[in-house]
Protein backbone atom coordinates (compact mmCIF):
# COMPACT_ATOMS: atom_id res chain seq x y z
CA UNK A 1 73.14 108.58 122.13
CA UNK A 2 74.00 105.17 123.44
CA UNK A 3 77.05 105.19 125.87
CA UNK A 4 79.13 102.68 124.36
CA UNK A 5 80.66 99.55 126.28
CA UNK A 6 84.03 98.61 125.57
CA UNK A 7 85.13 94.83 126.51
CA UNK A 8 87.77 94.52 123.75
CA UNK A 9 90.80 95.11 125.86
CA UNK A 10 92.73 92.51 124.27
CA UNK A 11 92.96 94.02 121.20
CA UNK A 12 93.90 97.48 122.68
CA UNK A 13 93.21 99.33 125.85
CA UNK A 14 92.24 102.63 126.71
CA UNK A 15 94.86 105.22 126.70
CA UNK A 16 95.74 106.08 129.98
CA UNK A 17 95.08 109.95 130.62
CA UNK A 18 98.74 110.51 132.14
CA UNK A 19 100.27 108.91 129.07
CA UNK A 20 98.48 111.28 126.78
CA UNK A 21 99.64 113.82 129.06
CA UNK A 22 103.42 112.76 129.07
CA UNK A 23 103.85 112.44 125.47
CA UNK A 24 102.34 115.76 124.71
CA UNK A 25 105.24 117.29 127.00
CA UNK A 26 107.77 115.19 124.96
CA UNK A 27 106.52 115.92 121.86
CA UNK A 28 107.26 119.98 122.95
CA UNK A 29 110.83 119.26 123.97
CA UNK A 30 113.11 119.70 120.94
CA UNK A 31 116.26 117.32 120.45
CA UNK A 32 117.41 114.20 119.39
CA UNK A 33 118.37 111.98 122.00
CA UNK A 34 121.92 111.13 119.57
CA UNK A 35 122.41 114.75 119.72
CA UNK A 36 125.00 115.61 122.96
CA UNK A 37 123.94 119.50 122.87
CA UNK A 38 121.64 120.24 125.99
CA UNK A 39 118.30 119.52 124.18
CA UNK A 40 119.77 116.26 123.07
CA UNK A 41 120.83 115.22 126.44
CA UNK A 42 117.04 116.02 128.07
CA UNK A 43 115.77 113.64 125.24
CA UNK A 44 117.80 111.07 126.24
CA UNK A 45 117.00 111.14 129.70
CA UNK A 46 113.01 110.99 128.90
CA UNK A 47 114.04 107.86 126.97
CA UNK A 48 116.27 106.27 129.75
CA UNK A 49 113.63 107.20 132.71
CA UNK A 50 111.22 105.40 130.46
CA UNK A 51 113.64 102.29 129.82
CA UNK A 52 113.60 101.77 133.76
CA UNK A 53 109.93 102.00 133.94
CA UNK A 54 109.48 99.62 131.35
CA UNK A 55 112.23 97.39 133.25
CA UNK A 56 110.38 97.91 136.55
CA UNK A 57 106.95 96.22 134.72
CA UNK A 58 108.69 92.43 134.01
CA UNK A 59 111.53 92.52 136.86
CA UNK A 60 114.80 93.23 134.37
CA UNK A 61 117.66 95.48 133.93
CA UNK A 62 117.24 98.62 131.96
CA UNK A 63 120.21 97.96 130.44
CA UNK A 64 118.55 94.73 128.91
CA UNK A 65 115.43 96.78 127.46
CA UNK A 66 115.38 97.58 123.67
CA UNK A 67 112.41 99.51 122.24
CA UNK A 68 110.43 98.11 119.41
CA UNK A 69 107.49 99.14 117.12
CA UNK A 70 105.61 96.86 119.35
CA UNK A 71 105.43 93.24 120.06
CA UNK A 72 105.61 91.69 116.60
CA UNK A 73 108.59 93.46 116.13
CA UNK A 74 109.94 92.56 119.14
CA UNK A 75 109.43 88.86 118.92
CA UNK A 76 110.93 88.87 115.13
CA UNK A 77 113.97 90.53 116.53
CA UNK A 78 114.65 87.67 118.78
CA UNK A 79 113.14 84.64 116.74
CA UNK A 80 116.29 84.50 114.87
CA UNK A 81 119.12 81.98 113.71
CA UNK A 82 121.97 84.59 114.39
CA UNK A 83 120.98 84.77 118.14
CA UNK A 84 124.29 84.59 120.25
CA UNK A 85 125.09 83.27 123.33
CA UNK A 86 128.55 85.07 124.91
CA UNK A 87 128.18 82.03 127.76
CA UNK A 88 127.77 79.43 125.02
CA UNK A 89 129.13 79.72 121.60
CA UNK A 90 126.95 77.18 119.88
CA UNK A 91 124.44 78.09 117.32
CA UNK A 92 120.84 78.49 117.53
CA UNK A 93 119.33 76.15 114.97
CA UNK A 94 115.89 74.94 115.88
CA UNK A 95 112.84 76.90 116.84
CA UNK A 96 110.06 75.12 119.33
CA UNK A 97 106.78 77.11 119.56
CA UNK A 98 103.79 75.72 121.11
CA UNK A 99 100.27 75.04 118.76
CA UNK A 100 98.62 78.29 120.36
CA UNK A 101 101.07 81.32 119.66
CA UNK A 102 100.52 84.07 118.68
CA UNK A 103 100.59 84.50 114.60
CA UNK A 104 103.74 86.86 115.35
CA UNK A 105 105.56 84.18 116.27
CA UNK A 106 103.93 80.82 114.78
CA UNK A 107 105.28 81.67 112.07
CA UNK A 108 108.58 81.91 113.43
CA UNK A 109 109.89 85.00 111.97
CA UNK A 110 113.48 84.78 110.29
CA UNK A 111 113.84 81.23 110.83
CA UNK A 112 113.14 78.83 107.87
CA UNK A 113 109.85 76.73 107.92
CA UNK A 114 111.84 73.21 108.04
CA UNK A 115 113.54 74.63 111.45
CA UNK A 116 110.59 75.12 112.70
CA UNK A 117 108.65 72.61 115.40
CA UNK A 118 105.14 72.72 116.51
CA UNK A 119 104.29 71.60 120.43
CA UNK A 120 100.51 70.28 120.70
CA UNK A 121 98.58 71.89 123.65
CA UNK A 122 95.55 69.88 125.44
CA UNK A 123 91.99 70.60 125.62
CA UNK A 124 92.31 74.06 127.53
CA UNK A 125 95.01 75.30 125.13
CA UNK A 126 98.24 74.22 127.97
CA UNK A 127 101.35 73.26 126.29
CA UNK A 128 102.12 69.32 126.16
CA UNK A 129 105.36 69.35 128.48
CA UNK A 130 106.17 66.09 127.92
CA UNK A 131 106.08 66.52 124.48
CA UNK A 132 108.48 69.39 124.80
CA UNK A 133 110.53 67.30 126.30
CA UNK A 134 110.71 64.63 124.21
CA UNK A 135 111.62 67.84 121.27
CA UNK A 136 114.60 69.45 123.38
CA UNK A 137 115.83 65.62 123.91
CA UNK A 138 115.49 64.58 120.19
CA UNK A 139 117.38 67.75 119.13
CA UNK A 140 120.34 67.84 121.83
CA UNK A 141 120.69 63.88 121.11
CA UNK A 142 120.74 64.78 116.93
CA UNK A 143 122.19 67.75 117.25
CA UNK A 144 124.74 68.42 120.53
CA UNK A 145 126.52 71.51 119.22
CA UNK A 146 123.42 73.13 118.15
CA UNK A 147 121.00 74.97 120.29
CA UNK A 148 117.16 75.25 120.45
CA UNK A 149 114.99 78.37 120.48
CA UNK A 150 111.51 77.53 122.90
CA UNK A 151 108.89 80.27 122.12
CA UNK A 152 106.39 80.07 124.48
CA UNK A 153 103.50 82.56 125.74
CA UNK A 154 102.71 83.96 129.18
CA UNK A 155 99.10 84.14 128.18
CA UNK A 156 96.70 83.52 125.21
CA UNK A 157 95.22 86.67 123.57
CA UNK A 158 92.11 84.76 122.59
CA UNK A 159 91.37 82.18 125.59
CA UNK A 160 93.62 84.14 128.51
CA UNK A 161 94.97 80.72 129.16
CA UNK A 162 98.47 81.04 131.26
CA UNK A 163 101.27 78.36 130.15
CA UNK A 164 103.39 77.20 132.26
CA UNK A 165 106.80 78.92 131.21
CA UNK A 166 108.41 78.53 134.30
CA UNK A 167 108.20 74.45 133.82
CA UNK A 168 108.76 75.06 130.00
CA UNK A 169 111.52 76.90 130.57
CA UNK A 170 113.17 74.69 133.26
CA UNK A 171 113.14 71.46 130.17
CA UNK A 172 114.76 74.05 127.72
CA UNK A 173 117.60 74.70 129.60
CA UNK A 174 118.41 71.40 131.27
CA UNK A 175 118.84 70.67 127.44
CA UNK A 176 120.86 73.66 126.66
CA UNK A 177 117.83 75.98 125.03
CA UNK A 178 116.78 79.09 125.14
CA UNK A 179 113.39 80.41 125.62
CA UNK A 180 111.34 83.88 124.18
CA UNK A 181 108.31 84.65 125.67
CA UNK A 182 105.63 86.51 124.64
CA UNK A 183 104.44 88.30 127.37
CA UNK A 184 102.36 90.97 125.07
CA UNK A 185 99.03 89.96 127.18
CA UNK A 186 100.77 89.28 130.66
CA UNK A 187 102.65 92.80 130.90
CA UNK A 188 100.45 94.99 133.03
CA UNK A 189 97.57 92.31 133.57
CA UNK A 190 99.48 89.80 136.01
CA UNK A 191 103.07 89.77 137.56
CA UNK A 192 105.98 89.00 135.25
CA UNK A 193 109.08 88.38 136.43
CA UNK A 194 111.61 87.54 133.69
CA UNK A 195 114.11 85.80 135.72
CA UNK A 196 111.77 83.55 138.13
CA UNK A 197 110.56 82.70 134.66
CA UNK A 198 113.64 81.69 133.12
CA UNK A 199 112.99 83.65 129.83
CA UNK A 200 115.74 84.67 128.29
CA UNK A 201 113.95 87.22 125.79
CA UNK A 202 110.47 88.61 126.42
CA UNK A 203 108.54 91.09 124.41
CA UNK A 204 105.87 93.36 125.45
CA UNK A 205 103.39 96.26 123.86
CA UNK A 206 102.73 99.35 125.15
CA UNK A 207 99.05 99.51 123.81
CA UNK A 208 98.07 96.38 126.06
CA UNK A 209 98.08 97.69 129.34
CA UNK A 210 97.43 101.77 128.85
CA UNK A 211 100.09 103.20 126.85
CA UNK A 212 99.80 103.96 123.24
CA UNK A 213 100.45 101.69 119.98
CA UNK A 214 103.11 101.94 117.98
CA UNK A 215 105.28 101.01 120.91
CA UNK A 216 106.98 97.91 122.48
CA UNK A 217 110.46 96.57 123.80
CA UNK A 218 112.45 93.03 123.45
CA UNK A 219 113.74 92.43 126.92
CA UNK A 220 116.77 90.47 127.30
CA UNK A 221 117.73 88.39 130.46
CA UNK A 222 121.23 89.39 130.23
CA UNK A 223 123.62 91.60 128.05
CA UNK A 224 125.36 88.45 127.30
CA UNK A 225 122.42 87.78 124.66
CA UNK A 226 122.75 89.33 121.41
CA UNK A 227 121.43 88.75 117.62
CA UNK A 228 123.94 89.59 114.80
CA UNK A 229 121.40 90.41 112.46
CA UNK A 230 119.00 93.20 113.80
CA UNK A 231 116.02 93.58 111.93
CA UNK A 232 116.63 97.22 111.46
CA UNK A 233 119.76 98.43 110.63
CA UNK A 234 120.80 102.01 110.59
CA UNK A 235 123.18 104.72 112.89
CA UNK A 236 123.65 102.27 116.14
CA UNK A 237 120.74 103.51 118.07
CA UNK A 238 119.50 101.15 121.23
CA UNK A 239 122.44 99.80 121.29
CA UNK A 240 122.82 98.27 117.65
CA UNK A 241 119.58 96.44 118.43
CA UNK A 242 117.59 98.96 116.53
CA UNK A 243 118.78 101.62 114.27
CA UNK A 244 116.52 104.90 113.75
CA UNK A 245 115.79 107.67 115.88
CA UNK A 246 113.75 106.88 118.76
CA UNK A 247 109.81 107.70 119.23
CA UNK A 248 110.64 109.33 122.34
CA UNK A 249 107.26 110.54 122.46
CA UNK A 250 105.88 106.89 122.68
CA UNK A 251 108.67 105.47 124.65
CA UNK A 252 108.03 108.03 127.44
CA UNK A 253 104.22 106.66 127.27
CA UNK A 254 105.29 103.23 127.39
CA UNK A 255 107.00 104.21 131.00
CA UNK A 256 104.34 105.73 132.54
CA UNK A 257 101.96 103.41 131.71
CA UNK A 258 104.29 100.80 132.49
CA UNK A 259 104.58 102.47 136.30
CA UNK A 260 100.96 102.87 136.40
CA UNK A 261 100.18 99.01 135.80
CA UNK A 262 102.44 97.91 137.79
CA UNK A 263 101.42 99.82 140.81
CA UNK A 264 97.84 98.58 139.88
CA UNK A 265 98.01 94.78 138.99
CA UNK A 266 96.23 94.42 142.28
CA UNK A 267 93.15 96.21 141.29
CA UNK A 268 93.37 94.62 138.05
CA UNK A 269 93.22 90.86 139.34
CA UNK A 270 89.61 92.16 141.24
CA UNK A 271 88.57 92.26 137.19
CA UNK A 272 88.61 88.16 137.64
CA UNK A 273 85.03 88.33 139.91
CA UNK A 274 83.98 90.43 136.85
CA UNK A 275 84.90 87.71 134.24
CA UNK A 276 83.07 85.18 136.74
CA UNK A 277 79.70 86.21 137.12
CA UNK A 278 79.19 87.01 133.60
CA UNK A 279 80.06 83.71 132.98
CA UNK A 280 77.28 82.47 135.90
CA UNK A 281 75.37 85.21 133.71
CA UNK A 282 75.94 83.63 130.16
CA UNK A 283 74.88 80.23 131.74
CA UNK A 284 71.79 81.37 133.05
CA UNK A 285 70.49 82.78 129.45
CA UNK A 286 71.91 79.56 126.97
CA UNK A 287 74.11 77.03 126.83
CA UNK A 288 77.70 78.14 126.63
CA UNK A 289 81.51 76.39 126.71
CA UNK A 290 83.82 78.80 128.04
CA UNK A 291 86.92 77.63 126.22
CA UNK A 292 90.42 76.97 128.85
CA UNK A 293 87.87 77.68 131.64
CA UNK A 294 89.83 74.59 133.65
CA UNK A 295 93.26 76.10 133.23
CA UNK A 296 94.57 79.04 134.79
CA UNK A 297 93.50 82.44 132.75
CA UNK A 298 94.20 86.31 132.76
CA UNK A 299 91.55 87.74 135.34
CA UNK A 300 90.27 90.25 132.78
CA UNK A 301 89.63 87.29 129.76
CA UNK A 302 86.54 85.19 128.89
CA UNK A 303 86.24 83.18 125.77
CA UNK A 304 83.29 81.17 124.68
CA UNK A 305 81.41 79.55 122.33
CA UNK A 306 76.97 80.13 123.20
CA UNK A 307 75.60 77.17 121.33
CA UNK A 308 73.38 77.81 118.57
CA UNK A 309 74.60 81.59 118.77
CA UNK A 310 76.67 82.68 114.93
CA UNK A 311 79.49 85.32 116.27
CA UNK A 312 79.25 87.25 113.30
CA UNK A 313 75.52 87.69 113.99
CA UNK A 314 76.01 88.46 117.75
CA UNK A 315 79.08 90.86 116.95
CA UNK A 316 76.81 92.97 114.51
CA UNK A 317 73.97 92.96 117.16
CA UNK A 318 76.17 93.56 119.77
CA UNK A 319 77.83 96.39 118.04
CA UNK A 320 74.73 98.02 117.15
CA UNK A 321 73.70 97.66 121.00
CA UNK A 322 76.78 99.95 121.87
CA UNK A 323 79.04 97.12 122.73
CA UNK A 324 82.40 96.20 121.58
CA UNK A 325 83.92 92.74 121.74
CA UNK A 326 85.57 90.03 119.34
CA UNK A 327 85.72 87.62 117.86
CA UNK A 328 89.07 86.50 118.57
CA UNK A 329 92.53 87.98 117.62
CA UNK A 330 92.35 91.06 116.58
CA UNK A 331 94.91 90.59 114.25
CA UNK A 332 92.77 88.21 112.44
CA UNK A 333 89.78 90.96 112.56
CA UNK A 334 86.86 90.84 109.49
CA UNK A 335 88.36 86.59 108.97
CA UNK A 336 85.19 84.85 110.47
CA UNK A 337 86.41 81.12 110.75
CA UNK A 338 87.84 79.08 112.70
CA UNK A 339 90.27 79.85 115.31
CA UNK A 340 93.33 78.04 114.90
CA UNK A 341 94.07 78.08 119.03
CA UNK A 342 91.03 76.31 119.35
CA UNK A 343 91.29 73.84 116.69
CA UNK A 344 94.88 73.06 118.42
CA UNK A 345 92.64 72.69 121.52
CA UNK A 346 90.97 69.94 119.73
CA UNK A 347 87.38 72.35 119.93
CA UNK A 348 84.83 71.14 117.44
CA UNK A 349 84.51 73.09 114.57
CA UNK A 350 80.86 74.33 114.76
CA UNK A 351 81.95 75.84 118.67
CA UNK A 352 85.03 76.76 117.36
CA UNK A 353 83.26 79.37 114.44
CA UNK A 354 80.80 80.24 117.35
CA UNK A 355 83.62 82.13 119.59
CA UNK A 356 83.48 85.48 121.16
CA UNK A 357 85.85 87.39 123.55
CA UNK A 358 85.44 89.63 126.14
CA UNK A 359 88.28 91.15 127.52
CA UNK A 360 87.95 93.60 130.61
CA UNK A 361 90.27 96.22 131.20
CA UNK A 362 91.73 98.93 133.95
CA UNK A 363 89.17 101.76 132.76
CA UNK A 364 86.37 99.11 132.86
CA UNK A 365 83.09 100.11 134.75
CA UNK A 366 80.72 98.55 137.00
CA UNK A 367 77.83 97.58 135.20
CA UNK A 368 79.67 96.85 132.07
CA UNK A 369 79.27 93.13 132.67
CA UNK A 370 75.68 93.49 133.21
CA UNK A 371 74.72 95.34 130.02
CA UNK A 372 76.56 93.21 128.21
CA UNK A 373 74.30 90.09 129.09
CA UNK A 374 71.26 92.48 128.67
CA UNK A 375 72.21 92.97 124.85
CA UNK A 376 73.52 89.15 124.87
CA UNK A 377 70.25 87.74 125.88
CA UNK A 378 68.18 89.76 123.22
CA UNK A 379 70.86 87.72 120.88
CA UNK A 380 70.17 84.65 122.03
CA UNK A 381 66.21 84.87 121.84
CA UNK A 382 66.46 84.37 125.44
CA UNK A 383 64.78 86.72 128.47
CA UNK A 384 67.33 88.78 130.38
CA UNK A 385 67.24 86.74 133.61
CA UNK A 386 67.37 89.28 136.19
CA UNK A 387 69.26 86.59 138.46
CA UNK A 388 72.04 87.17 135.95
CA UNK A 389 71.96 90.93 136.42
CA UNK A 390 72.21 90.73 140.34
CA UNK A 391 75.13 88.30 140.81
């Protein structure tokens, strides 16, 4: 049997073994963390070990950490028109997201499509900051008692690309914004830092950097931030941000792998010599456009477009060689067209329909790079070049 090759870490990572390991345990202990009998008090405490874990990951208080189904759940919890401000009592009524977010949040979740404004991004998929600019200005000189909303992400989940939030978030609030960032494929991958960011709300997955799905948080800056509308209501749990009985099981996964990426994000940026030479090796079989390759990407990410190459063709072969990438989002998964992040970037359309990603991740192995452009090159009608193997 072939030993399969996994370079869709994007999509989802592998489990880490102590996270399997720490939710069985939880799942044994009996309680509900509402409860105040001694079983319900242990509960808690997994859950509140796990909140400072998760805290520890983007820089944050625990006390600003609200557990979520995952990321899309966390970004529609704070991509709302009943946000509050205790600092500023003005109302949030204008959303800013830039051309290449995430469909979670392009869509802008509970506010209205006519509040709604789209930023344009240049050719490697950056946001336009002037542009922003010129949005926060039109809307605090139109609208001065009204606030706007900038969501922004750390990093692309299709081209790795890294935005410039820090900058971004520096023109929202000279204008009185806020900012939400999705930080889904930063967390674990790169160092976040909420505050030297100047995010106000950030939302992260568990199943992106070794814990398991199912599982996320909405991170706040500061307790001063609040939405009066929570998307679930129910018996006050997390604070009123979230009503239901928590997954303790999957929180307590989120923390450890949250501890365990953190205390690896070194290791993880030595992934970036990985993404590079299979680049060099992509080069050296066809001709290839490796889409935001200018900007500044996640070290683990590599999207491109081989010319003359179909991506549902080379996803089938690849498949069938025992190797897993995509195509893209994986939340657009079995939709072969074109990516709307690249057409954004201004990519042609026939590149554009062409695009594969591969997506290293912490369990990655050596080799994995190399049979990867073995398989490729049989794709491309092209010789393995055994220059490619050796860089």
């Amino acid at each position: 049997m072939i030993e399969r090759v996994y370079l869709d870490h994007n999509a989802t990572t592998t489990t880490r073994p102590s996270v399997v390991s720490a939710m069985a345990e939880a799942m044994r202990a009996t309680g509900n963390p509402s409860s105040i009998h001694a079983e319900g008090r242990a509960k808690r405490k997994l859950i509140e070990d796990a909140r400072r874990r998760v805290a520890a990951l983007v820089g944050a208080d625990p006390a600003c950490v609200t557990f979520t189904s995952g990321g899309t759940e966390a970004s529609n919890l704070a991509l709302s028109p009943t946000i509050r401000d205790a600092r500023d009592p003005r109302p949030v009524t204008r959303l800013l997201v830039s051309a290449v977010e995430h469909p979670a949040v392009a869509v802008g979740a509970r506010f209205e499509r006519s509040a709604i404004g789209t930023i344009p991004v240049d050719g490697d998929g950056v946001i336009d900051l002037a542009a922003l600019e010129a949005a926060f200005g039109r809307h605090a000189a139109e609208r001065p008692d009204e606030r706007a909303l900038l969501a922004l992400m750390f990093a692309n989940n299709e081209t790795g690309v890294i935005q410039p939030v820090a900058e971004a978030a520096e023109i929202a609030k000279r204008h009185g914004g806020l900012v939400h960032v999705d930080a889904v494929q930063a967390a674990g991958k790169v160092p976040v830092d909420i505050s030297a960011l100047g995010a106000d709300f950030m939302a992260i997955a568990a199943h992106k950097f070794g814990g398991p799905a199912g599982v996320g948080a909405l991170i706040r800056a500061s307790e001063a931030l609040y939405v009066e509308s929570p998307v679930i209501r129910g018996g006050g749990q997390e604070k009123g941000w979230r009503g239901g009985t928590e997954n303790a099981p999957g929180v307590v996964g989120m923390g450890v792998a949250a501890e365990e990426a953190l205390a690896g994000l070194g290791a993880f940026a030595g992934l970036a010599a990985d993404r590079d030479a299979l680049e060099a090796g992509l080069r050296r079989i066809c001709e290839v456009t490796v889409f935001g390759e200018a900007a500044s990407r996640l070290p683990n990410t590599s999207c491109f477009s081989a010319h003359g190459v179909a991506a549902d063709r080379a996803m089938i072969a690849l498949d069938l060689a025992g190797i897993a990438v995509s195509a893209g989002s994986a939340c657009s998964s079995g939709k072969m067209k074109a990516s709307p992040v690249l057409d954004a970037m201004g990519v042609d359309h026939d590149l554009s329909v062409g695009m594969l990603r591969i997506s290293f991740g912490w369990s990655s192995k050596a080799g994995d790079g190399e049979r990867f452009l073995e398989a490729f090159a049989r794709v491309a009608g092209a010789r393995p070049d055994p220059a490619a193997s050796a860089a």
